[in-house]
Protein backbone atom coordinates (compact mmCIF):
# COMPACT_ATOMS: atom_id res chain seq x y z
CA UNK A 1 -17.43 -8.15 -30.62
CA UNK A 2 -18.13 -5.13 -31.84
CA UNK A 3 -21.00 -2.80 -29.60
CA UNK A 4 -20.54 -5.81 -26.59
CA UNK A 5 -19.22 -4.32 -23.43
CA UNK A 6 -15.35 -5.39 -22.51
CA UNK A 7 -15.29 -7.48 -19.59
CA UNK A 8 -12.83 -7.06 -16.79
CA UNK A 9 -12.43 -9.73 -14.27
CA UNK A 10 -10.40 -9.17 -10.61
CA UNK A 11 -9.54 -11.70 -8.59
CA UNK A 12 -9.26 -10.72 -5.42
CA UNK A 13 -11.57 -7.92 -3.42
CA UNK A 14 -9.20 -6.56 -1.00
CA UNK A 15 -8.12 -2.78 -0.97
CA UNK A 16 -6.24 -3.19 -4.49
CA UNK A 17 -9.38 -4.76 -5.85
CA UNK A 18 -12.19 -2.64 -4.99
CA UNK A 19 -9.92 0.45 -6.06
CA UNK A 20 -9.19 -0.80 -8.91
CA UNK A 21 -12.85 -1.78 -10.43
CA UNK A 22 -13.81 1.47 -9.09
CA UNK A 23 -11.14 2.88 -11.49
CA UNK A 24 -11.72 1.27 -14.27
CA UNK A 25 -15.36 2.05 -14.70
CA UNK A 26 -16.98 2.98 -17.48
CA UNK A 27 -20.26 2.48 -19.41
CA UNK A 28 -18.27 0.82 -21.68
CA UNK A 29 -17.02 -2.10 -19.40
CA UNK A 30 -18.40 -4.99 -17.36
CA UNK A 31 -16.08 -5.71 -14.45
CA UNK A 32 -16.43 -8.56 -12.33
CA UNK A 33 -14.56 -8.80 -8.66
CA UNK A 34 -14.37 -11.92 -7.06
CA UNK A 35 -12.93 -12.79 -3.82
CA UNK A 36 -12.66 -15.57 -1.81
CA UNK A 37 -14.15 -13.96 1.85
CA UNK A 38 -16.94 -13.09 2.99
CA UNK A 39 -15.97 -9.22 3.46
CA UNK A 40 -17.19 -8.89 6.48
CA UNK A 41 -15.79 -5.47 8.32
CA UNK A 42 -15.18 -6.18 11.92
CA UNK A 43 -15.65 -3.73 14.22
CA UNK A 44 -12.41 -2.91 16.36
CA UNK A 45 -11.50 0.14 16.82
CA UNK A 46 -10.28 2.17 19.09
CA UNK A 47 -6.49 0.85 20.11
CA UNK A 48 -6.85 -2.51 18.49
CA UNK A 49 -7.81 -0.57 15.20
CA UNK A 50 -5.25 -1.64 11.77
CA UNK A 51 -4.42 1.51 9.97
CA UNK A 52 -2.86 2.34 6.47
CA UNK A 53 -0.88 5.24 5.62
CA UNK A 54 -2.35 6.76 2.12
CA UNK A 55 0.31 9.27 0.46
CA UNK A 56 -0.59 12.57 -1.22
CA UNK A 57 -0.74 11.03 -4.42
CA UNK A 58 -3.09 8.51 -3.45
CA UNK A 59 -5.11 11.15 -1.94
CA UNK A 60 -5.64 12.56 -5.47
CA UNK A 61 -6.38 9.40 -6.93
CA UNK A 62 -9.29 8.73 -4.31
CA UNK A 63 -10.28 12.54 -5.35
CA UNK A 64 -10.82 11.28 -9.00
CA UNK A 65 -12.43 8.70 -7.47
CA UNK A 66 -14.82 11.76 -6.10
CA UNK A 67 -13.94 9.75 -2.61
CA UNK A 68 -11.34 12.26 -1.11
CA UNK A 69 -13.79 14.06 1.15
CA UNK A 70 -15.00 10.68 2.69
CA UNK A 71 -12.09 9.87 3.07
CA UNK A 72 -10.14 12.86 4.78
CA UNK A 73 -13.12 13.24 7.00
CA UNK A 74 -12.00 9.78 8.36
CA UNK A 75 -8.60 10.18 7.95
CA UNK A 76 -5.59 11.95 10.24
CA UNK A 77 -3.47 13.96 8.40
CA UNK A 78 -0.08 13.84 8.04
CA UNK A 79 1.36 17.70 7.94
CA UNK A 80 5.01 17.10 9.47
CA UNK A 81 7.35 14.28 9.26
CA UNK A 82 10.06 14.20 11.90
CA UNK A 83 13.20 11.44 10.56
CA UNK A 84 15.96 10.87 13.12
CA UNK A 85 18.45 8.05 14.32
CA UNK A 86 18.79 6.82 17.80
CA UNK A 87 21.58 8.23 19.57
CA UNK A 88 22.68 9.99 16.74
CA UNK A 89 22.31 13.87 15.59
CA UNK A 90 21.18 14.15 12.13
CA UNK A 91 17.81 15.30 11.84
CA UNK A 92 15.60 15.81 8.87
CA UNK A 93 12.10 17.40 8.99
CA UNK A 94 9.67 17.39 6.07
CA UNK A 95 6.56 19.66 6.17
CA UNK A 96 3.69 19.70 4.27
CA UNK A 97 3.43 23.46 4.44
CA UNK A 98 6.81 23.63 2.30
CA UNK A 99 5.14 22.47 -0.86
CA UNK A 100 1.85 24.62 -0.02
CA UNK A 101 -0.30 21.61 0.35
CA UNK A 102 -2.85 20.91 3.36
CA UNK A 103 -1.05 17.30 4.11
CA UNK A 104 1.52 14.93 2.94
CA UNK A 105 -0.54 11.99 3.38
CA UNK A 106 -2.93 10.66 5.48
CA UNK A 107 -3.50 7.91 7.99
CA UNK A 108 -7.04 5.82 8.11
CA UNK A 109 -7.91 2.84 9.96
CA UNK A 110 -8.11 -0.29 7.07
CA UNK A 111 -11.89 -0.90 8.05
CA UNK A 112 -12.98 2.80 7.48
CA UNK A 113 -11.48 2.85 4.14
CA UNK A 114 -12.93 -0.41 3.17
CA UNK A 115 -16.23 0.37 4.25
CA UNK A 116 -16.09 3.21 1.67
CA UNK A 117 -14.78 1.78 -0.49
CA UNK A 118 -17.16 -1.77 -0.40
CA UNK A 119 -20.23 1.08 -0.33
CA UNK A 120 -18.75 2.61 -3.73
CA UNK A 121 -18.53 -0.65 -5.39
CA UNK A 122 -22.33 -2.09 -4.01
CA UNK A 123 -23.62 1.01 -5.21
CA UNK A 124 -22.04 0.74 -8.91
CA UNK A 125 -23.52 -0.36 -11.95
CA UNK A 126 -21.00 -1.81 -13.76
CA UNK A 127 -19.15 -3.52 -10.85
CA UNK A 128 -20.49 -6.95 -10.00
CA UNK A 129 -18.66 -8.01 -6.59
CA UNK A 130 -18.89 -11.75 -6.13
CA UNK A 131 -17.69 -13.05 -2.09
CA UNK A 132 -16.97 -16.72 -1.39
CA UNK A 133 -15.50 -17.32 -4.72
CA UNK A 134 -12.97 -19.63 -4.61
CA UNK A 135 -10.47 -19.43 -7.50
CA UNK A 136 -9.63 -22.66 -9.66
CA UNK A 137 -8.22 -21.86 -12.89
CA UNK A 138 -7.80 -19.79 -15.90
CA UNK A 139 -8.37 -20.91 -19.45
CA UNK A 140 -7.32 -18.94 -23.07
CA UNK A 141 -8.81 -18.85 -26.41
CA UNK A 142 -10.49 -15.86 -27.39
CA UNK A 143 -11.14 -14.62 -24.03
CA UNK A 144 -10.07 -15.82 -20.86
CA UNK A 145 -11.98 -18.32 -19.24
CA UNK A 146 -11.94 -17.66 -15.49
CA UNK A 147 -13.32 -20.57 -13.45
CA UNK A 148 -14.08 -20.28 -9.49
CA UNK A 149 -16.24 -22.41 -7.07
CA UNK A 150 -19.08 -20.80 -5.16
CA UNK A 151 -20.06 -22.99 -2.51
CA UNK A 152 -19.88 -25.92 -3.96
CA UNK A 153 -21.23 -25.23 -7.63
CA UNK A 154 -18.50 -24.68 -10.34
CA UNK A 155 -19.16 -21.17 -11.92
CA UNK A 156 -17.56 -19.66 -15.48
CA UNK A 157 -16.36 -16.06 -16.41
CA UNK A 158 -15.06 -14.79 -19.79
CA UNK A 159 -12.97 -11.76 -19.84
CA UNK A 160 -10.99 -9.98 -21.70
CA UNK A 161 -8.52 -8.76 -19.00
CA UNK A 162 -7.80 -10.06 -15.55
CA UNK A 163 -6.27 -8.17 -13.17
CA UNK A 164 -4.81 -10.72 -10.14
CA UNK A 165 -5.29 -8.47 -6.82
CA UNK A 166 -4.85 -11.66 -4.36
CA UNK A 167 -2.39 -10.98 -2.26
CA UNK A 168 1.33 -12.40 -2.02
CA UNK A 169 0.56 -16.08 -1.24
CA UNK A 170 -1.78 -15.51 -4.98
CA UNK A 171 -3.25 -19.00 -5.64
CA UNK A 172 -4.02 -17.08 -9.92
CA UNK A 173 -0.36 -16.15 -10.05
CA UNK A 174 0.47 -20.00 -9.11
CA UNK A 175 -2.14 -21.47 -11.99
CA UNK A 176 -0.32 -19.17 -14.84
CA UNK A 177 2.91 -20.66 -13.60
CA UNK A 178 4.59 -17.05 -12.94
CA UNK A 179 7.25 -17.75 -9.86
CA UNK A 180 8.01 -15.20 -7.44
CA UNK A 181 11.31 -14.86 -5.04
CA UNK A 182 11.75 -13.94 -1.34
CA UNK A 183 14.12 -12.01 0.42
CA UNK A 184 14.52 -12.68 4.25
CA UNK A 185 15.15 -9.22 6.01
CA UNK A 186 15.80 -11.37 9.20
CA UNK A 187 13.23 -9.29 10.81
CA UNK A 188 10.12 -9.29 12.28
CA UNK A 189 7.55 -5.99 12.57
CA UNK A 190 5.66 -5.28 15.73
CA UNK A 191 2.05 -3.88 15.00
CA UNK A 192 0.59 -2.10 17.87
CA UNK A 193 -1.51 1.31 18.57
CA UNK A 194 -0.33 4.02 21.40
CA UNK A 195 -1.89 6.58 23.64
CA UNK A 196 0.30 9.13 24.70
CA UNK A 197 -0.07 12.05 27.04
CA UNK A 198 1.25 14.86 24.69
CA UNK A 199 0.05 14.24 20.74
CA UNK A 200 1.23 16.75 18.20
CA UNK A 201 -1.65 17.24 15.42
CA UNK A 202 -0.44 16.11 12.65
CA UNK A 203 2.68 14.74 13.67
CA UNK A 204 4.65 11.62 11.93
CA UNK A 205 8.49 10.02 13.12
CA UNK A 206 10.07 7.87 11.31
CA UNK A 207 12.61 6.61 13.88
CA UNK A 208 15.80 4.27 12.96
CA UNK A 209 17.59 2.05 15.51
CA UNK A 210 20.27 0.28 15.15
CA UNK A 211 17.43 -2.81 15.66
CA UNK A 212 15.58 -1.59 13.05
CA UNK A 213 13.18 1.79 11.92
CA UNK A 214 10.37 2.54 14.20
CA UNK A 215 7.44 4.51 12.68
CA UNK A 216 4.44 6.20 14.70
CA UNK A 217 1.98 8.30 12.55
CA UNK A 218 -1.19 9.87 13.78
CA UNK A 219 -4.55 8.33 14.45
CA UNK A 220 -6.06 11.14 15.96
CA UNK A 221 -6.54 12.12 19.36
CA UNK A 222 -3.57 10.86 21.51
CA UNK A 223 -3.75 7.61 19.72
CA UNK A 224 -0.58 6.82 17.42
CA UNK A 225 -0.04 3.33 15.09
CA UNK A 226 2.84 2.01 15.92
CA UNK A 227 5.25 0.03 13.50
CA UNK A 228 8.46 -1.25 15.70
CA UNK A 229 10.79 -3.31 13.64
CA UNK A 230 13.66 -6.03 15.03
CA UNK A 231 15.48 -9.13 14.76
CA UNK A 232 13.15 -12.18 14.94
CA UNK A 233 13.86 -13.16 18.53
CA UNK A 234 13.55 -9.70 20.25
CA UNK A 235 10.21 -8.92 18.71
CA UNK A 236 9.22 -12.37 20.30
CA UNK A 237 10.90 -11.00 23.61
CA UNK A 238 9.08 -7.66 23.32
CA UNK A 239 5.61 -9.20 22.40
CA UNK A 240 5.74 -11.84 25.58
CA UNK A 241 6.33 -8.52 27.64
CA UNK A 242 3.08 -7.16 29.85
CA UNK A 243 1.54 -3.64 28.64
CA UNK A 244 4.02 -1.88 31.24
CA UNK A 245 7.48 -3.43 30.29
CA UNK A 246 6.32 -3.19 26.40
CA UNK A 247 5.75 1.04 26.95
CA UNK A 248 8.60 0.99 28.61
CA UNK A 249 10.86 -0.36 26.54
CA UNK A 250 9.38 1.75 23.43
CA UNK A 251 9.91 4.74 25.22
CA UNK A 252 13.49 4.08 25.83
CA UNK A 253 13.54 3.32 21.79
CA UNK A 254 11.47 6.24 20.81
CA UNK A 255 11.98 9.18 23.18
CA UNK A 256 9.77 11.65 24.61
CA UNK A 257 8.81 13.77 21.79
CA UNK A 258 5.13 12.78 22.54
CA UNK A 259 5.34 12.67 25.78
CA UNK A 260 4.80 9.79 28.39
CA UNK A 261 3.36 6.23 26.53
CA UNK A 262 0.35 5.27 28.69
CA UNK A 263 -1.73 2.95 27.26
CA UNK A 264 -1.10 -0.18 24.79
CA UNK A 265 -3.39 -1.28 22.51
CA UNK A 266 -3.66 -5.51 20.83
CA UNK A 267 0.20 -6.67 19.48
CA UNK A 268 0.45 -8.20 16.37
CA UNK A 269 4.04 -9.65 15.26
CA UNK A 270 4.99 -10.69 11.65
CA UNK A 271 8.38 -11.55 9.71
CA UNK A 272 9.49 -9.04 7.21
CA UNK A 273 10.07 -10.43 3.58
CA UNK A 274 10.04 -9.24 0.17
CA UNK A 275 8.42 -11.29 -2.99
CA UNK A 276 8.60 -10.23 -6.10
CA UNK A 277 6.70 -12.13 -9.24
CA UNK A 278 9.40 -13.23 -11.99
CA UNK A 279 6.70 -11.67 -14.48
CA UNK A 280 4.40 -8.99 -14.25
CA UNK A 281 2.10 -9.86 -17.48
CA UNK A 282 0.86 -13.09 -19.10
CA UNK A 283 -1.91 -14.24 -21.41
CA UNK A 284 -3.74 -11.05 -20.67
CA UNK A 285 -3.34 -10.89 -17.03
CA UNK A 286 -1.90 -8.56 -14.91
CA UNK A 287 -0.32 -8.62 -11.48
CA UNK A 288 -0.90 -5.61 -9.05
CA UNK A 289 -0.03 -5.42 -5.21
CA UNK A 290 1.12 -8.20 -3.25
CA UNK A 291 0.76 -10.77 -5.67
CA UNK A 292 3.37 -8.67 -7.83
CA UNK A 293 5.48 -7.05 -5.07
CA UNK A 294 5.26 -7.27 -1.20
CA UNK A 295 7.28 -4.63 0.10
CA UNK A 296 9.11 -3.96 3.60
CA UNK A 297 7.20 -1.36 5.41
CA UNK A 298 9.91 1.15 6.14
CA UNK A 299 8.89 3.11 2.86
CA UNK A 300 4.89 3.00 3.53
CA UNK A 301 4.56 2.17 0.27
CA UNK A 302 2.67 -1.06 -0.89
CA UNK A 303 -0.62 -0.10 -0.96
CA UNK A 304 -0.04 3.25 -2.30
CA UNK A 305 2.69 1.76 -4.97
CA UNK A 306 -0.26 -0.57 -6.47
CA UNK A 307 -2.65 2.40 -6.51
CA UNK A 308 -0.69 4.23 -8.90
CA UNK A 309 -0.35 0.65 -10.72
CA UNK A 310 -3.99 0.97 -11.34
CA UNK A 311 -4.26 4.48 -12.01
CA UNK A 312 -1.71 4.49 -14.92
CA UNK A 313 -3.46 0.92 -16.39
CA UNK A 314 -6.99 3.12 -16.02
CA UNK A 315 -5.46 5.82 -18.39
CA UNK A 316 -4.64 3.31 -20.91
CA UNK A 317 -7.95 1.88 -20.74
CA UNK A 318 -9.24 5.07 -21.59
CA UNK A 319 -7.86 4.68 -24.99
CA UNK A 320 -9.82 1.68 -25.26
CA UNK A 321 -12.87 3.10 -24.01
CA UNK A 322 -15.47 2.32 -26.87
CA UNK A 323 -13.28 -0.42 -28.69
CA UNK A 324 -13.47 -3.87 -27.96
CA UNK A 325 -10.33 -5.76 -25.92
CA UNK A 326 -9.15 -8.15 -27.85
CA UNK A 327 -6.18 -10.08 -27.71
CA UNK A 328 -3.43 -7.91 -29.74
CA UNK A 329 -4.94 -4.70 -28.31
CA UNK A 330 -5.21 -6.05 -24.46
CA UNK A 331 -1.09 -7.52 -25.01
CA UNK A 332 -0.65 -3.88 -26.61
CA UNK A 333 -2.02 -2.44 -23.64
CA UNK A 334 -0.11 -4.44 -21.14
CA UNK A 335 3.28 -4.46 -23.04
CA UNK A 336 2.57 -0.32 -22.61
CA UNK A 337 1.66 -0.74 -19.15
CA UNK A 338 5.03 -2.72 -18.08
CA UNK A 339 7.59 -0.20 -20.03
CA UNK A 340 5.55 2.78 -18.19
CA UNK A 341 5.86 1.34 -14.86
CA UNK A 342 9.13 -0.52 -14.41
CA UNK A 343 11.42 2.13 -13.32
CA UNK A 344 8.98 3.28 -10.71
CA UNK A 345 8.76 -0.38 -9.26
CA UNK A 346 12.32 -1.09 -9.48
CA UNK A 347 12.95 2.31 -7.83
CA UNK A 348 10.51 1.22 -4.63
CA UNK A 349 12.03 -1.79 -4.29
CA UNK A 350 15.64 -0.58 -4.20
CA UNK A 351 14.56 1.95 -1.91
CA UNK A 352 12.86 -0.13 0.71
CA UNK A 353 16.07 -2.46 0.15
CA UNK A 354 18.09 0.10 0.68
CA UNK A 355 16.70 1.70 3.68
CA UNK A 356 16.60 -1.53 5.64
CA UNK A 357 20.42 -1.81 4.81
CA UNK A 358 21.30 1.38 5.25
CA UNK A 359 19.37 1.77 8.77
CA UNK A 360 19.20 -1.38 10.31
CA UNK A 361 23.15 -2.01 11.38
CA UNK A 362 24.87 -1.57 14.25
CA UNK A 363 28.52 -0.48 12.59
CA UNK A 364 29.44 3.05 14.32
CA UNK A 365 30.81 4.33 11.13
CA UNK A 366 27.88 3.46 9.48
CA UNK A 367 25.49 4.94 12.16
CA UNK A 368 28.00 8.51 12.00
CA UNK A 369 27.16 7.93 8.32
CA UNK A 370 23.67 8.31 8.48
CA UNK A 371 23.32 11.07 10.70
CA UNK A 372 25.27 13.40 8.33
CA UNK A 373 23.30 12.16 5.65
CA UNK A 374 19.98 13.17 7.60
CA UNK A 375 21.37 15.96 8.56
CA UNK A 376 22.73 17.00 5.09
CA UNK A 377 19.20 16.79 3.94
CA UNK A 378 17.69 18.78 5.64
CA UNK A 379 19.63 21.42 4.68
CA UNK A 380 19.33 20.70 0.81
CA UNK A 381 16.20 22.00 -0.42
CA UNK A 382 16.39 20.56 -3.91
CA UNK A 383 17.53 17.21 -2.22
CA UNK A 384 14.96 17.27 0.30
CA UNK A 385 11.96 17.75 -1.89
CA UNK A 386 12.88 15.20 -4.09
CA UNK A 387 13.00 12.87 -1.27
CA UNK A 388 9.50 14.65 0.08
CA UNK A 389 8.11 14.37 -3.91
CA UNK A 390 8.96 10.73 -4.22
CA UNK A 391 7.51 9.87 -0.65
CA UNK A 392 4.43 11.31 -1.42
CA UNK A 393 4.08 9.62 -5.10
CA UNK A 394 5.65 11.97 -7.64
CA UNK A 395 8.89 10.71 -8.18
CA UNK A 396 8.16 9.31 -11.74
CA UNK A 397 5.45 11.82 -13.57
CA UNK A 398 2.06 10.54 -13.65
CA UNK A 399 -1.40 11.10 -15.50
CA UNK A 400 -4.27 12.90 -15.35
CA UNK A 401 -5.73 10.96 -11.34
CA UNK A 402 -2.29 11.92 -10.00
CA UNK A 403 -3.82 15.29 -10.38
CA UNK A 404 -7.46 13.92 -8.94
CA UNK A 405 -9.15 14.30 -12.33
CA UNK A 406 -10.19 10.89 -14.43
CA UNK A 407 -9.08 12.64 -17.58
C-alpha cells in the first residue's frame, strides 16, 4: 500500500461528521462521509430557530479549522455566566473578562453552523460527502469493507478507519455488536426560544430548581434559547399550556433578571437519558458523539465533548500522515486514542450525573447545601477557574487545535 492514499470512511454527516472529515484532511487521505439524509437546511429562524452552545475550546478548534471568523460573525457570545438556585442565596458568576479572553463560548443556531460547515466540506478535495446512503454492514480483512444502499443499488467502500458519527440510536454500532446502556433521569427537557424586554449582551443563567436546571443563553437581540428541564408529566403540563400561561409560568421559575418574557417561540419536549457504548473501539472503528455517549444537557457538553474527540484522534493521525493505515498501526492508533481520552469522558459523564443529582431534589438540606456551595465558589478563585477551565474545554490538557493551530 505503499504511495496509495489512506482512506477514511464516516458514517454519519451530522455536526460530528462534517467536523470531523474537515479535521482529518490531508493530501495524504481520502475520506468518505456518508449519511443517510438528504441534508437539506431548513429555513426557520427567528424564534423557532435550534441553537447549540460551542465552548471556548471548540471555538479554537473551528479556528484551526480557519472557520472561527464565520463562525463568530454568526454566533452570540457568551461573556458572563450567571449560576443560581431558586429560592436560595448562593450565587456564582463566571466572566469571560477574568481569564482575559473575548468570550467563554458562543451560541449559534444548528442550521448556521451546518451551512458552514456543509460549504467547507462541498468545497474540499479530499472529502467526498455521499447523502441518502443507507448503512448495511461492515466487513474485515485487510481493510474494512463498508457496504451502504443508495437508492436502491448496493454500493462498496474500503477503508482503513471508520469513524461511526450516527447518532445514539447508531444502526454501525448495532452491526459490530458493541451494546450501549441507558440511564432514565426521569425527566423530560423543554426546548423553546424567548423574547424578552430587557436582554443583557452577552448574558448566560444557568438556573436550578428544585424541578430541574433551567438554562437561557443568548441568541442575540432580545431573543434567548431556552432549555427548561422537569419531571415527565409537568413538561407535558407546561407544553399543553397557551403562549401566555407558558411565559408565565417561566417567569415565576426564572425571575426577572431579563426583564418581562413577551413572546414564545415553537416548543419542543424530549425525555432526558444517558447511553453510553460498552466499547469505544473495534476492528478499526471508532465511536464519537452520540453513538458513544449521549449526555444530559445540564453541562452543554455533547457536541463540544466529541469535538475534542476528533481533535485529539486528528493529532494522532498526524503521525500517520505519509504512512499507510494498516491494521497494527490503525489498532495502535486507536488503543492510543482510548488511554488519552478516557478520563476526560468519564469525567463529563460523572459531571452531568452529578449535577442532575445534586440539583434536581427537593430535600431542604440539600437545597441549603447547594447554595453554600455556589456561593463558596464564587469566592474561590482557584476553585472557580477550574470549574470556568473545565466548562470551557481545558480541564484535561489538549494538543496543538485546542490552541486553534493544526500543528
Amino acid at each position: 500500500m505503499k504511495g496509495q492514499k489512506s482512506e477514511i470512511a464516516i458514517i454519519g454527516g451530522g455536526l460530528v461528521g462534517l467536523c470531523a472529515a474537515l479535521t482529518f484532511q490531508n493530501p495524504d487521505r481520502r475520506i468518505r462521509v456518508l449519511e443517510s439524509s438528504p441534508l437539506q437546511l431548513q429555513e426557520s429562524g427567528g424564534l423557532n430557530a435550534q441553537s447549540i452552545a460551542l465552548s471556548y475550546a471548540s471555538i479554537q478548534i473551528f479556528k484551526a479549522l480557519g472557520l472561527s471568523q464565520k463562525i463568530m460573525k454568526q454566533a452570540s457570545a457568551i461573556k458572563t455566566i450567571h449560576i443560581s438556585c431558586r429560592g436560595r442565596w448562593g450565587v456564582t458568576r463566571l466572566c469571560a473578562s477574568e481569564y482575559e479572553i473575548e468570550a467563554m463560548g458562543y451560541v449559534i443556531e444548528s442550521r448556521k453552523l451546518a451551512a458552514i460547515l456543509l460549504d467547507q466540506v462541498q468545497q474540499s478535495r479530499s472529502i467526498m460527502l455521499e447523502t441518502g446512503a443507507e448503512f448495511e454492514s461492515l466487513k474485515f480483512d485487510r481493510q474494512v469493507e463498508l457496504q451502504y444502499k443508495r437508492g436502491k443499488k448496493l454500493q462498496k467502500q474500503a477503508a482503513d478507519l471508520v469513524l461511526i458519527a450516527d447518532g445514539a440510536q447508531s444502526k454501525a454500532r448495532a452491526s459490530l455488536g458493541i451494546e450501549h446502556g441507558m440511564i432514565d433521569y426521569q425527566q423530560a427537557a423543554i426546548i423553546t426560544n424567548v423574547e424578552v424586554s430587557r436582554a443583557l449582551a452577552g448574558a448566560a443563567y444557568e438556573r436550578f430548581t428544585d424541578d430541574g436546571p433551567l438554562a437561557m443563553l443568548p441568541l442575540g437581540g432580545n431573543r434567548y434559547a431556552c432549555v427548561w428541564t422537569h419531571d415527565p408529566q409537568l413538561s407535558e403540563h407546561l407544553l399543553q399550556q397557551d403562549d401566555q400561561e407558558f411565559a408565565q409560568s417561566l417567569q415565576q421559575s426564572f425571575g426577572f433578571r431579563l426583564g418581562f418574557i413577551e413572546r414564545i417561540g415553537q416548543r419542543h419536549c424530549f425525555p432526558l437519558h444517558r447511553t453510553e457504548a460498552s466499547e469505544l473501539v473495534k476492528n478499526r472503528c471508532l465511536l464519537v458523539g452520540n453513538a458513544a455517549n449521549s449526555l444530559h444537557p445540564v453541562a452543554g457538553q455533547g457536541l463540544n465533548l466529541a469535538l475534542r474527540d476528533v481533535a485529539s484522534l486528528s493529532h494522532l493521525l498526524e503521525s500517520q500522515a505519509k504512512k499507510s493505515l494498516d491494521e497494527p498501526s490503525v489498532i495502535r492508533l486507536l488503543q492510543e486514542y482510548q488511554s488519552l481520552r478516557a478520563a476526560e469522558q468519564r469525567s463529563v459523564v460523572r459531571l452531568g450525573d452529578g449535577l442532575v443529582s445534586l440539583f434536581s431534589n427537593d430535600l431542604p438540606l440539600l437545597g441549603r447545601f447547594r447554595a453554600g456551595a455556589l456561593a463558596l465558589l464564587d469566592i474561590i478563585p482557584a476553585l472557580k477557574t477550574e470549574v470556568a477551565m473545565s466548562g470551557m474545554g481545558f480541564g484535561f490538557g489538549g494538543n496543538p487545535m485546542l490552541r486553534g493551530r493544526m500543528r
